[in-house]
N, C-alpha and C. Protein backbone atom coordinates (compact mmCIF):
# COMPACT_ATOMS: atom_id res chain seq x y z
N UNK A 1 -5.98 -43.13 -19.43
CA UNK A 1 -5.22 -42.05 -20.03
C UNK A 1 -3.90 -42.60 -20.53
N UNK A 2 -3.65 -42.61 -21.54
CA UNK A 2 -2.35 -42.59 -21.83
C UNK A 2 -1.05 -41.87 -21.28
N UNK A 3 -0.25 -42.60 -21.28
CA UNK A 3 1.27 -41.93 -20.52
C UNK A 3 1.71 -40.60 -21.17
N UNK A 4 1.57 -40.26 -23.04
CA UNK A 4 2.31 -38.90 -23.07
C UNK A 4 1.33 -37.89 -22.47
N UNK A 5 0.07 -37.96 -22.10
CA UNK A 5 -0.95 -37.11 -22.26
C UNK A 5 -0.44 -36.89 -20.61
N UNK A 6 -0.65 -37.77 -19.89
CA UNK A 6 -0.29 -37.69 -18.21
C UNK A 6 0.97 -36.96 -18.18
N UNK A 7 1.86 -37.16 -18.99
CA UNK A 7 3.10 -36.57 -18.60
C UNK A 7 3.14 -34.83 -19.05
N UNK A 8 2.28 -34.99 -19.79
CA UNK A 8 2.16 -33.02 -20.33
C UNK A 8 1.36 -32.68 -19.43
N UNK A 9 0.64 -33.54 -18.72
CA UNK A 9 -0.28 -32.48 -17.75
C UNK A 9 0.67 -32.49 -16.51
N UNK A 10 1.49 -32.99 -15.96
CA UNK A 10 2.26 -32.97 -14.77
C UNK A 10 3.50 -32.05 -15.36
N UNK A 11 3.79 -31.83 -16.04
CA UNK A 11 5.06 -31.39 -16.89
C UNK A 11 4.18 -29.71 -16.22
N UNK A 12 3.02 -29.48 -16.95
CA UNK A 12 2.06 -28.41 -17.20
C UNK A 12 2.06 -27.49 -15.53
N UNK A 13 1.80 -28.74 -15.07
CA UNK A 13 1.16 -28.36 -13.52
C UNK A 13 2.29 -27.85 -12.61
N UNK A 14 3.77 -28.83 -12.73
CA UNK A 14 4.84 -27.98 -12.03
C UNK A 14 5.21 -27.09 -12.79
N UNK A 15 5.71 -26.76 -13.87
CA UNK A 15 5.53 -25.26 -13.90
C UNK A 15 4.42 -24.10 -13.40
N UNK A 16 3.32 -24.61 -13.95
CA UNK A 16 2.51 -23.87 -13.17
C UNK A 16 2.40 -23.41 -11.33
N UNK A 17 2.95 -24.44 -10.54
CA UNK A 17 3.18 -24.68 -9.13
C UNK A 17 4.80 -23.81 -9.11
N UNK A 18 5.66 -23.57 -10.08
CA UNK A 18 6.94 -23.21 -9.75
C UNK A 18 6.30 -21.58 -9.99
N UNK A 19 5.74 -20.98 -11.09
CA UNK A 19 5.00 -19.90 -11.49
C UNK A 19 4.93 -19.23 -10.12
N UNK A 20 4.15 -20.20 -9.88
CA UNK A 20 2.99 -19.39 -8.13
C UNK A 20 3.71 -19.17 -7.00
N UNK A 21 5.06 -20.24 -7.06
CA UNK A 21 6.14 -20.01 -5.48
C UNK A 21 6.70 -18.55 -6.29
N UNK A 22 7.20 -18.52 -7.17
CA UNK A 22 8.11 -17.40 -7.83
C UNK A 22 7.17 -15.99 -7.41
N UNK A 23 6.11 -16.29 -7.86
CA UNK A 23 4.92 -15.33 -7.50
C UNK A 23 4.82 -14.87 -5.71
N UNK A 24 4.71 -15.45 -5.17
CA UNK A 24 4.98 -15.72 -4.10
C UNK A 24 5.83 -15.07 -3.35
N UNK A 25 6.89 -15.24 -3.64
CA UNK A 25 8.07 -14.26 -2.87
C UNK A 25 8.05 -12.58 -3.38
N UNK A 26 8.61 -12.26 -2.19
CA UNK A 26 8.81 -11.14 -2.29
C UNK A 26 9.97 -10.59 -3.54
N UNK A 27 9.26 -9.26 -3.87
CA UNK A 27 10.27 -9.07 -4.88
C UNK A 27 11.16 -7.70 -4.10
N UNK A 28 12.08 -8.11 -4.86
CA UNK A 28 13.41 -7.48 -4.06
C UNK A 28 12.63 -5.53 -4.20
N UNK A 29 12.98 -4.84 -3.51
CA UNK A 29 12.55 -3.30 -2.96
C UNK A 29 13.60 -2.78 -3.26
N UNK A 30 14.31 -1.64 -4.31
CA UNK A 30 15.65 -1.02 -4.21
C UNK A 30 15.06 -0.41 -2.96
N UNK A 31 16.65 0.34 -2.70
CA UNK A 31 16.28 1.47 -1.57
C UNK A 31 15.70 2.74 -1.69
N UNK A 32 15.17 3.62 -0.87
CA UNK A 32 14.38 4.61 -0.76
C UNK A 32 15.47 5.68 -1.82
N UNK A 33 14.42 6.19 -2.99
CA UNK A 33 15.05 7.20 -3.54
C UNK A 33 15.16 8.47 -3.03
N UNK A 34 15.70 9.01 -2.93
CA UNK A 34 16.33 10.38 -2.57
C UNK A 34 15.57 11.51 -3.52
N UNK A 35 14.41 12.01 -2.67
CA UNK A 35 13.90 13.21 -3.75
C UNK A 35 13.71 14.39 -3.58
N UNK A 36 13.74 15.45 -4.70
CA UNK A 36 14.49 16.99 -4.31
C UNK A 36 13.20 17.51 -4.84
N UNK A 37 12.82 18.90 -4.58
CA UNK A 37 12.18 19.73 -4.82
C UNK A 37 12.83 21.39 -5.36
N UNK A 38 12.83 21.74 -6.52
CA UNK A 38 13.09 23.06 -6.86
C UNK A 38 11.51 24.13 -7.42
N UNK A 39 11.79 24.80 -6.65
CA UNK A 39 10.74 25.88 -7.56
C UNK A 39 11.23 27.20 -8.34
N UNK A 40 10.99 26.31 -9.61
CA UNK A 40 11.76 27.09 -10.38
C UNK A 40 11.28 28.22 -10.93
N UNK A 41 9.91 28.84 -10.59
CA UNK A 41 9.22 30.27 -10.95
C UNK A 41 9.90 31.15 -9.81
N UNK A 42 9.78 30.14 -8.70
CA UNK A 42 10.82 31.28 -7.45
C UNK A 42 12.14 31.74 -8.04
N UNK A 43 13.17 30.81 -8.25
CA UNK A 43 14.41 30.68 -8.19
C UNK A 43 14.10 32.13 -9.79
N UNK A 44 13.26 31.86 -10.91
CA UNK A 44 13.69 32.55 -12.23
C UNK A 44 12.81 34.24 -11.41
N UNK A 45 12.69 34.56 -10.31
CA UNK A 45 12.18 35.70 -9.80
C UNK A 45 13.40 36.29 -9.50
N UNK A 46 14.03 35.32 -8.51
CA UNK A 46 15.08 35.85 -7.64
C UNK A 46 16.57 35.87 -7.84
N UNK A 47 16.83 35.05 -9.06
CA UNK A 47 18.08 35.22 -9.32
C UNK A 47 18.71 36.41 -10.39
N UNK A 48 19.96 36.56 -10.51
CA UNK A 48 20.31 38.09 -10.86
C UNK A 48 20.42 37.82 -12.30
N UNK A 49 20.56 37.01 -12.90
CA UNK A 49 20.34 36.42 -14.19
C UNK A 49 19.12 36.51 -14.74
N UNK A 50 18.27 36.46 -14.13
CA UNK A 50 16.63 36.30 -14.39
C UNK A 50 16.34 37.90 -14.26
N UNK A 51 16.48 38.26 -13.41
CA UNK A 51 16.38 39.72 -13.16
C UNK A 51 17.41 40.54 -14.35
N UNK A 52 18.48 40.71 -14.59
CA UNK A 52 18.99 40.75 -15.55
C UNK A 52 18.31 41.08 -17.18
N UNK A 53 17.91 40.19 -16.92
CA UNK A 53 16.83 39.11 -18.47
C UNK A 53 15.97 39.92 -18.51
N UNK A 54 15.02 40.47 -17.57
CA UNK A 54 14.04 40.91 -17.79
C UNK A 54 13.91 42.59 -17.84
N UNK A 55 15.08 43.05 -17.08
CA UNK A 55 15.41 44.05 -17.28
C UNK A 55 15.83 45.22 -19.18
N UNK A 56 16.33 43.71 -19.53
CA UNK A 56 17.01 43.86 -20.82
C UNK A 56 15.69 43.99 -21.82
N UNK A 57 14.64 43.24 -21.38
CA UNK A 57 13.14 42.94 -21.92
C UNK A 57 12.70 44.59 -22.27
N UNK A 58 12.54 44.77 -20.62
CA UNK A 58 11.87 45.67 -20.47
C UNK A 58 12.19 47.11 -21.03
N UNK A 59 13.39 47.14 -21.54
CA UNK A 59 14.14 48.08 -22.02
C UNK A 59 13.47 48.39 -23.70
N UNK A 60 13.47 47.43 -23.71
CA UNK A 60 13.53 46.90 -25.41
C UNK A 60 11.67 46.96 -25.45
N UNK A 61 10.98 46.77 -24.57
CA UNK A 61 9.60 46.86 -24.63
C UNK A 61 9.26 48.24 -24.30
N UNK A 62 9.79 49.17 -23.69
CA UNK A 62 9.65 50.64 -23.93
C UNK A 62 10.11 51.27 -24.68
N UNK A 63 11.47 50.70 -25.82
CA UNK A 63 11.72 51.42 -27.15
C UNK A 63 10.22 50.81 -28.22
N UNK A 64 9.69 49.95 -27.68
CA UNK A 64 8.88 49.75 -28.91
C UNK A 64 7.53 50.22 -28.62
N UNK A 65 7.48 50.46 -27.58
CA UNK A 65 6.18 51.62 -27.12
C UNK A 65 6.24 52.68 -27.70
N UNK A 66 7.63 53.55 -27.39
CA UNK A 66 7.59 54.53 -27.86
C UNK A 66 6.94 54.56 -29.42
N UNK A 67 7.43 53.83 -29.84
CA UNK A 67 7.11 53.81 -31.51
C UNK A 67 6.28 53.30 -31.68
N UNK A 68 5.17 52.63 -31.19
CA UNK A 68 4.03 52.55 -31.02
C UNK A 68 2.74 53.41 -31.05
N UNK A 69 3.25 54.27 -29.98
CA UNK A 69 2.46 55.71 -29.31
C UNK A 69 2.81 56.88 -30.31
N UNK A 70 4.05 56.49 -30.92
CA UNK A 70 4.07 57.83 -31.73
C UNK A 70 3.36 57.44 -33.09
N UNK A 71 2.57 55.88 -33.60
CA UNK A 71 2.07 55.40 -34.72
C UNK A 71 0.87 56.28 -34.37
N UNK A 72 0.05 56.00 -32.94
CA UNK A 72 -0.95 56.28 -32.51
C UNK A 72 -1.13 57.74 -32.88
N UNK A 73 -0.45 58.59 -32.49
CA UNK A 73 -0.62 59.90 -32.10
C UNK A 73 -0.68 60.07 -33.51
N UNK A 74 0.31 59.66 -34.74
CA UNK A 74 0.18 60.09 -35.94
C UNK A 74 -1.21 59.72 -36.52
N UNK A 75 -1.74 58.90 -36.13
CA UNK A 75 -3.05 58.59 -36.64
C UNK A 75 -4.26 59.51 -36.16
N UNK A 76 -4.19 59.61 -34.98
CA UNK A 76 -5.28 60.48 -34.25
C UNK A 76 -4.75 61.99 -35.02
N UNK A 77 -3.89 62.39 -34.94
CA UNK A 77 -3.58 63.54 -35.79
C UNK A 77 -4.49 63.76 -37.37
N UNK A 78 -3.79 62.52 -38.11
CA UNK A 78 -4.48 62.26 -39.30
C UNK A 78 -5.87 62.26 -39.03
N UNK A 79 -6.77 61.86 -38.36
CA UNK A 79 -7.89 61.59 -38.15
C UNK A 79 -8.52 63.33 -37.83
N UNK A 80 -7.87 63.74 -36.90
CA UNK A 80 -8.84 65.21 -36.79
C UNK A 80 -8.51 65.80 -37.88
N UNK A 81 -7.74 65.80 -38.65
CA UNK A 81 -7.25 66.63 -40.06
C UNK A 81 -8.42 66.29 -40.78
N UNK A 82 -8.68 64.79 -40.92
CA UNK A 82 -10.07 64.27 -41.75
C UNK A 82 -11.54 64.83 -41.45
N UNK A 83 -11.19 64.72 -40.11
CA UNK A 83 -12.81 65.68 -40.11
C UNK A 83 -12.81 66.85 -39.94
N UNK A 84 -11.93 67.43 -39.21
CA UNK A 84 -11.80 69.00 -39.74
C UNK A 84 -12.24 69.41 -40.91
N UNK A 85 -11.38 68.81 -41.72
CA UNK A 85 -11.52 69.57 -43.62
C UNK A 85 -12.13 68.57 -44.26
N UNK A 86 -13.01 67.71 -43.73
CA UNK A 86 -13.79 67.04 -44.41
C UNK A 86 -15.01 68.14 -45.16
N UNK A 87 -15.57 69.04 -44.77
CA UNK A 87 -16.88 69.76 -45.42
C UNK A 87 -15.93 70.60 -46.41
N UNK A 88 -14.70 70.74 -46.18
CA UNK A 88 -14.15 72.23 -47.27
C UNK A 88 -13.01 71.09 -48.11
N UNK A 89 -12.97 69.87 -47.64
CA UNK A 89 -12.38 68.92 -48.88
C UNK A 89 -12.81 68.65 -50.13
N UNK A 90 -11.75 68.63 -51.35
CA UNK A 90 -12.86 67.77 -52.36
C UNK A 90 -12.42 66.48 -52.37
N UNK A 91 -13.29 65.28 -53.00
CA UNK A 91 -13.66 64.00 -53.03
C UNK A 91 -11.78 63.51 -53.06
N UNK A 92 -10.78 63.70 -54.02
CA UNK A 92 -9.85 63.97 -54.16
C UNK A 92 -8.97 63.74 -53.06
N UNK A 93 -9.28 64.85 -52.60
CA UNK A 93 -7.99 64.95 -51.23
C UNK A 93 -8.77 64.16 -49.69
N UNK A 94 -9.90 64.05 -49.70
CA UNK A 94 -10.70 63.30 -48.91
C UNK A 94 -10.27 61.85 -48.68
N UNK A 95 -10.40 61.40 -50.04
CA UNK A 95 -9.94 60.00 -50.93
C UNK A 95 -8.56 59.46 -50.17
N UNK A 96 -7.63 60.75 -50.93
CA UNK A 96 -6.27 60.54 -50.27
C UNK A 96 -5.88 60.54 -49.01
N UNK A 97 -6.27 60.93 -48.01
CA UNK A 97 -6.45 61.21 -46.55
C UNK A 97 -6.88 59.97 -46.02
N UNK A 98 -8.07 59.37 -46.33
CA UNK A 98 -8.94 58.16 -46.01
C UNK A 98 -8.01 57.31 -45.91
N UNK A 99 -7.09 56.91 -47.33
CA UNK A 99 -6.28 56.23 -47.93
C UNK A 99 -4.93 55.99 -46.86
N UNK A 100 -4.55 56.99 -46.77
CA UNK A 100 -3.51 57.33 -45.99
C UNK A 100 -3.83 56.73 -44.38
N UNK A 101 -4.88 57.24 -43.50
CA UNK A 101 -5.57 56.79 -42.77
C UNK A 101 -5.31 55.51 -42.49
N UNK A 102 -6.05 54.24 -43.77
CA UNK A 102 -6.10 53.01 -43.70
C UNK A 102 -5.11 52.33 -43.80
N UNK A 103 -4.06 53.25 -44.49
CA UNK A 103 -2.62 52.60 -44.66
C UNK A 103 -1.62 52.58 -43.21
N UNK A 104 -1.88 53.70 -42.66
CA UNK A 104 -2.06 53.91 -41.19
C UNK A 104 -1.99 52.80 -40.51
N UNK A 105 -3.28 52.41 -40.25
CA UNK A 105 -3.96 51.41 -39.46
C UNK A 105 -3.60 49.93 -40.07
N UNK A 106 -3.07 50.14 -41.08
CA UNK A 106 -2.51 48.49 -41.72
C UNK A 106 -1.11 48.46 -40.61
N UNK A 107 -0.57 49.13 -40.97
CA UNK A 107 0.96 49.44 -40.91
C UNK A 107 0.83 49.35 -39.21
N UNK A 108 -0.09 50.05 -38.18
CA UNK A 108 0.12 49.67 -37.04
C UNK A 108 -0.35 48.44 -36.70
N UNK A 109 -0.89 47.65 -36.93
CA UNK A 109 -1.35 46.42 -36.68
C UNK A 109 -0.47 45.38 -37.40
N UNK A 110 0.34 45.55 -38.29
CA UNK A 110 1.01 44.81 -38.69
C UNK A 110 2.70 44.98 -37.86
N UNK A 111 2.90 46.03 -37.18
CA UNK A 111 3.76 46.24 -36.43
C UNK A 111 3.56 45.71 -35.46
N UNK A 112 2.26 45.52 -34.63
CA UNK A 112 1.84 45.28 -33.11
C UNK A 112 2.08 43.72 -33.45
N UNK A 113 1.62 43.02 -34.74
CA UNK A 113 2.08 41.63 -34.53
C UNK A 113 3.34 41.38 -34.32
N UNK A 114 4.21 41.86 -35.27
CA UNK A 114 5.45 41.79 -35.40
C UNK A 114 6.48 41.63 -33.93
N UNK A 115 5.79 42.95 -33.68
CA UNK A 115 6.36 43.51 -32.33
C UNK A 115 5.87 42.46 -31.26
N UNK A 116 4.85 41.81 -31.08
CA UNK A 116 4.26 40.80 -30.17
C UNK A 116 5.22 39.70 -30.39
N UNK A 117 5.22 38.68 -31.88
CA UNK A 117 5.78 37.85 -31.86
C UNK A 117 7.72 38.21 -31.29
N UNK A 118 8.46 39.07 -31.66
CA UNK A 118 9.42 39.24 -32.05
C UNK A 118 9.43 39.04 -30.03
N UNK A 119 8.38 39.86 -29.13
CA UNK A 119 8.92 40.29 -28.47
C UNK A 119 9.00 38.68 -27.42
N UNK A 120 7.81 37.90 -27.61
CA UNK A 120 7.67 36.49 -27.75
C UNK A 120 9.14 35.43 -27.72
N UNK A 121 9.55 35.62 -28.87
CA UNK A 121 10.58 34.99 -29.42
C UNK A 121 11.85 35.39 -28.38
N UNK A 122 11.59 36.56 -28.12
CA UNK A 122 12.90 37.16 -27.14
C UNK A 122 12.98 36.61 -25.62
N UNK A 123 11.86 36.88 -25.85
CA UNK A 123 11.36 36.61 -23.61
C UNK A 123 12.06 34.55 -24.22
N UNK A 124 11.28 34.04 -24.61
CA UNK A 124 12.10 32.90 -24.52
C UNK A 124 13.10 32.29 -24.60
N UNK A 125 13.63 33.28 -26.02
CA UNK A 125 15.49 33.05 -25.97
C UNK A 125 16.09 33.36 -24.28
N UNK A 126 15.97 34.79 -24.25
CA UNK A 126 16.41 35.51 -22.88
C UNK A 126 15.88 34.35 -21.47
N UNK A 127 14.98 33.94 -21.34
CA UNK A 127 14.34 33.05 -20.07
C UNK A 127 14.91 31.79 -20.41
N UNK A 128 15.28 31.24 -21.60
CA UNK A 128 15.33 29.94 -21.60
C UNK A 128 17.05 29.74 -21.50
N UNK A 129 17.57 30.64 -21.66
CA UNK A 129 19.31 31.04 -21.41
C UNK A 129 19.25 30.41 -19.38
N UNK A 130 18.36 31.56 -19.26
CA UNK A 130 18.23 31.32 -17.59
C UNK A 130 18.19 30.34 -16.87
N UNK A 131 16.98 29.64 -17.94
CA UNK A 131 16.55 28.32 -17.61
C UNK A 131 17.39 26.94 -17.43
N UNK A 132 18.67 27.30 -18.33
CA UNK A 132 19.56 26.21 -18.65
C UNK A 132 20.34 26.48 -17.52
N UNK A 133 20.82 28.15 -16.75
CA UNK A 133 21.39 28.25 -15.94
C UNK A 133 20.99 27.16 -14.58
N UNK A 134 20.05 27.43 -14.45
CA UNK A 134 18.81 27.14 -13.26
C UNK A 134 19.11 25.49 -13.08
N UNK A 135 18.65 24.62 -14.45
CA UNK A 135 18.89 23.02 -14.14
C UNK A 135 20.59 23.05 -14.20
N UNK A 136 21.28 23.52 -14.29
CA UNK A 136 22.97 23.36 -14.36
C UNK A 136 22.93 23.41 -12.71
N UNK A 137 22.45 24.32 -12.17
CA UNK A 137 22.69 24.71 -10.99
C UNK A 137 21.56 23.61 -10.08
N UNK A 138 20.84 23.36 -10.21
CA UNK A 138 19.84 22.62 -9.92
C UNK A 138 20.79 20.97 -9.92
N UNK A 139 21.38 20.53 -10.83
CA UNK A 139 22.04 19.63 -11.45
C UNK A 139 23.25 19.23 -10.22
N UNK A 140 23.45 20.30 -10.43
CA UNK A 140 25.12 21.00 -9.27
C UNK A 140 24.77 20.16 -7.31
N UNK A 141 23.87 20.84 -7.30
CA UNK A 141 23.23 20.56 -5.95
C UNK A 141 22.42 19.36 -5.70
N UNK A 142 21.64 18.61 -6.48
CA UNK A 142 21.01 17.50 -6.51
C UNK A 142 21.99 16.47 -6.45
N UNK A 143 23.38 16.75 -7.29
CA UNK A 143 24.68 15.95 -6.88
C UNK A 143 25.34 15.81 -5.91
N UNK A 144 25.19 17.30 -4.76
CA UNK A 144 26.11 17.57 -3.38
C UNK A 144 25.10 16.50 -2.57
N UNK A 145 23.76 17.02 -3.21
CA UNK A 145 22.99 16.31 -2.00
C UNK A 145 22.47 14.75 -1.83
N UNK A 146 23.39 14.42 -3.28
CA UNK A 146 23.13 12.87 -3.56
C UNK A 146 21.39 12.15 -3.55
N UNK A 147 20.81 13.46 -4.08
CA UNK A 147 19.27 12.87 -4.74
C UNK A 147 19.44 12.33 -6.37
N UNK A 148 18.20 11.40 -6.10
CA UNK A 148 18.07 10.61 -7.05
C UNK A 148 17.34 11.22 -8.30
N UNK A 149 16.22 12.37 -7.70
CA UNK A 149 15.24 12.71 -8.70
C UNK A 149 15.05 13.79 -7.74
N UNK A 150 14.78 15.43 -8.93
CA UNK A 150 14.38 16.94 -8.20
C UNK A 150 13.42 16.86 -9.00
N UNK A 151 12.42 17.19 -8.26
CA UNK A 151 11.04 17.53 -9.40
C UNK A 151 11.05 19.08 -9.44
N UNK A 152 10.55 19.85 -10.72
CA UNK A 152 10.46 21.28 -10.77
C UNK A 152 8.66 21.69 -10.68
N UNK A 153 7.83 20.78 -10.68
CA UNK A 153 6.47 21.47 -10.30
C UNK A 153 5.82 20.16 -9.74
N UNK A 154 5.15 20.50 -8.69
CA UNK A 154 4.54 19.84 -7.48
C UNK A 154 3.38 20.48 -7.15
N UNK A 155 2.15 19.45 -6.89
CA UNK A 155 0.93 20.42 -6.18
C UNK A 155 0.99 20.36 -5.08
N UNK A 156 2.51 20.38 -3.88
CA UNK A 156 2.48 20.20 -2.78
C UNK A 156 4.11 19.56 -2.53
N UNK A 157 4.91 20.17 -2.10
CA UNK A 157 6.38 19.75 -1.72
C UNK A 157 6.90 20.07 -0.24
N UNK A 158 6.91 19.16 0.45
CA UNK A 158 7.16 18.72 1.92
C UNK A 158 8.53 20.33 1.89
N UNK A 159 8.68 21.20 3.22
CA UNK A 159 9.84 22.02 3.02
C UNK A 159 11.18 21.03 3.06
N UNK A 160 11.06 19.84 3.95
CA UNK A 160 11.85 19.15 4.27
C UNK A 160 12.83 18.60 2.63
N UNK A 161 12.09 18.51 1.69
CA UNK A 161 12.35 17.94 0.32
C UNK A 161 13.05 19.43 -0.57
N UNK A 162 12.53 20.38 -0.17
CA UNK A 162 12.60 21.43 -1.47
C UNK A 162 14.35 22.27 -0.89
N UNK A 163 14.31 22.13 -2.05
CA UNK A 163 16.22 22.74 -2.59
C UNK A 163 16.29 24.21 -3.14
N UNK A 164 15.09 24.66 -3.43
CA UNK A 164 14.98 26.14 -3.64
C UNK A 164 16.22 26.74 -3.33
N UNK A 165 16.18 27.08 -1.98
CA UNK A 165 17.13 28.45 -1.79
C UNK A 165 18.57 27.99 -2.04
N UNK A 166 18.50 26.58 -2.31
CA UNK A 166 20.06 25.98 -2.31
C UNK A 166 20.69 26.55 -3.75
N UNK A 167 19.95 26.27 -4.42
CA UNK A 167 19.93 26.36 -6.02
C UNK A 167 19.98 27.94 -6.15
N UNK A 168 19.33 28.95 -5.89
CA UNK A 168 19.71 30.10 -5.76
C UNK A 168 20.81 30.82 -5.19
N UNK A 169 21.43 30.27 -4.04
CA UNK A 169 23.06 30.48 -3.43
C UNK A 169 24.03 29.91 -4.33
N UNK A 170 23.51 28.78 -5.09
CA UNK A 170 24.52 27.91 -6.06
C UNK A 170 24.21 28.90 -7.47
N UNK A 171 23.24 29.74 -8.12
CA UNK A 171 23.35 30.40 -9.19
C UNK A 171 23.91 31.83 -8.50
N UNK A 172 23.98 32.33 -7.27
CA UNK A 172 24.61 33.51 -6.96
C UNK A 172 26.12 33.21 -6.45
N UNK A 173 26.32 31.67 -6.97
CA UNK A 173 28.00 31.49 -6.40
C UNK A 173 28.04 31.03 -5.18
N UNK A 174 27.14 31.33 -4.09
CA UNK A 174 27.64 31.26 -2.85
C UNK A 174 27.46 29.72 -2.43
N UNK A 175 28.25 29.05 -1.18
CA UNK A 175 28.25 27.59 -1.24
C UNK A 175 26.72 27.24 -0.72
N UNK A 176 26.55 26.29 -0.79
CA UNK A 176 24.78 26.02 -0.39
C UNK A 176 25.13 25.52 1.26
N UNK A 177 24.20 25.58 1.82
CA UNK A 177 24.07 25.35 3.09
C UNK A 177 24.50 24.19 3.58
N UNK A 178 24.83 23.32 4.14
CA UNK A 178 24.79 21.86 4.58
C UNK A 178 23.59 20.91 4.97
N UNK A 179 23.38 19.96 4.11
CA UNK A 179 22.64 19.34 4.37
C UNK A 179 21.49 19.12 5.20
N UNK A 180 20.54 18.77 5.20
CA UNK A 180 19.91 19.04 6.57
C UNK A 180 19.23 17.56 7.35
């Protein structure tokens, strides 16, 4: 063998041998992270903000019932008028009635979307206001308690881990408990 060829394979081989010690050792472990648990479908039940929110919803979802029920009732109205005087109608006023009817039934279904999306659009503005409350406050307490990471959905959270009710005393103001 020639000398450069010997020397690339030994050149080759301790690196390869330095590779495997490096490999070898242990690699450094930070320390144990600090981890929090919030449940945040609880906390958006129970806080007065959330409650609040939905109250304001619900307000606004029975003004649009009303006007809903009174589309309804105008239609069912229209409708016995149609068959009532359907045999003593002529083609004419039948026509126009029908007409009226279908314009009816456009007009409520084009409201019920409206009214769905609009009401859609609201629940999320209104919940997602909450929502920002919730991680502020969530934020607040994960800092007192010097965790590293709060998870908000878990298929299973030790009680020992979960910050729930902390986060709810911290969105009602009051100081959170001490540590545990």
């Amino acid at each position: 063998m020639n000398k450069p060829m010997c020397a690339a394979r030994v050149a080759a081989a301790a690196l390869a041998a330095a590779a495997c010690t490096a490999a070898a050792q242990p690699a450094q472990v930070p320390a144990a992270a600090r981890v929090g648990f919030v449940n945040t479908e609880r906390v958006m039940r129970e806080v007065i903000p959330a409650q609040q929110a939905q109250k304001r919803l619900k307000i606004e979802i029975d003004k649009r019932d009303q006007e809903m029920r009174a589309l309804v009732a105008q239609m069912k109205r229209l409708e016995l008028a149609l068959e009532k005087n359907a045999p003593t109608a002529n083609d004419a006023e039948r026509r126009a009635k029908q007409r009226e009817f279908a314009e009816l039934g456009r007009d409520f279904e084009r409201k019920k979307l409206e009214y769905s999306e609009e009401l859609a659009l609201r629940r999320n503005e209104a919940m997602g206001q909450v929502l920002e409350q919730v991680n502020r406050a969530t934020r607040r307490v994960a800092e007192q308690e010097n965790l590293d990471i709060v998870f908000q959905e878990a298929a299973y959270a030790s009680p020992r881990i979960d910050i729930t009710d902390k986060v709810i005393k911290a969105m009602e103001g009051k100081p959170p408990a001490a540590a545990k």
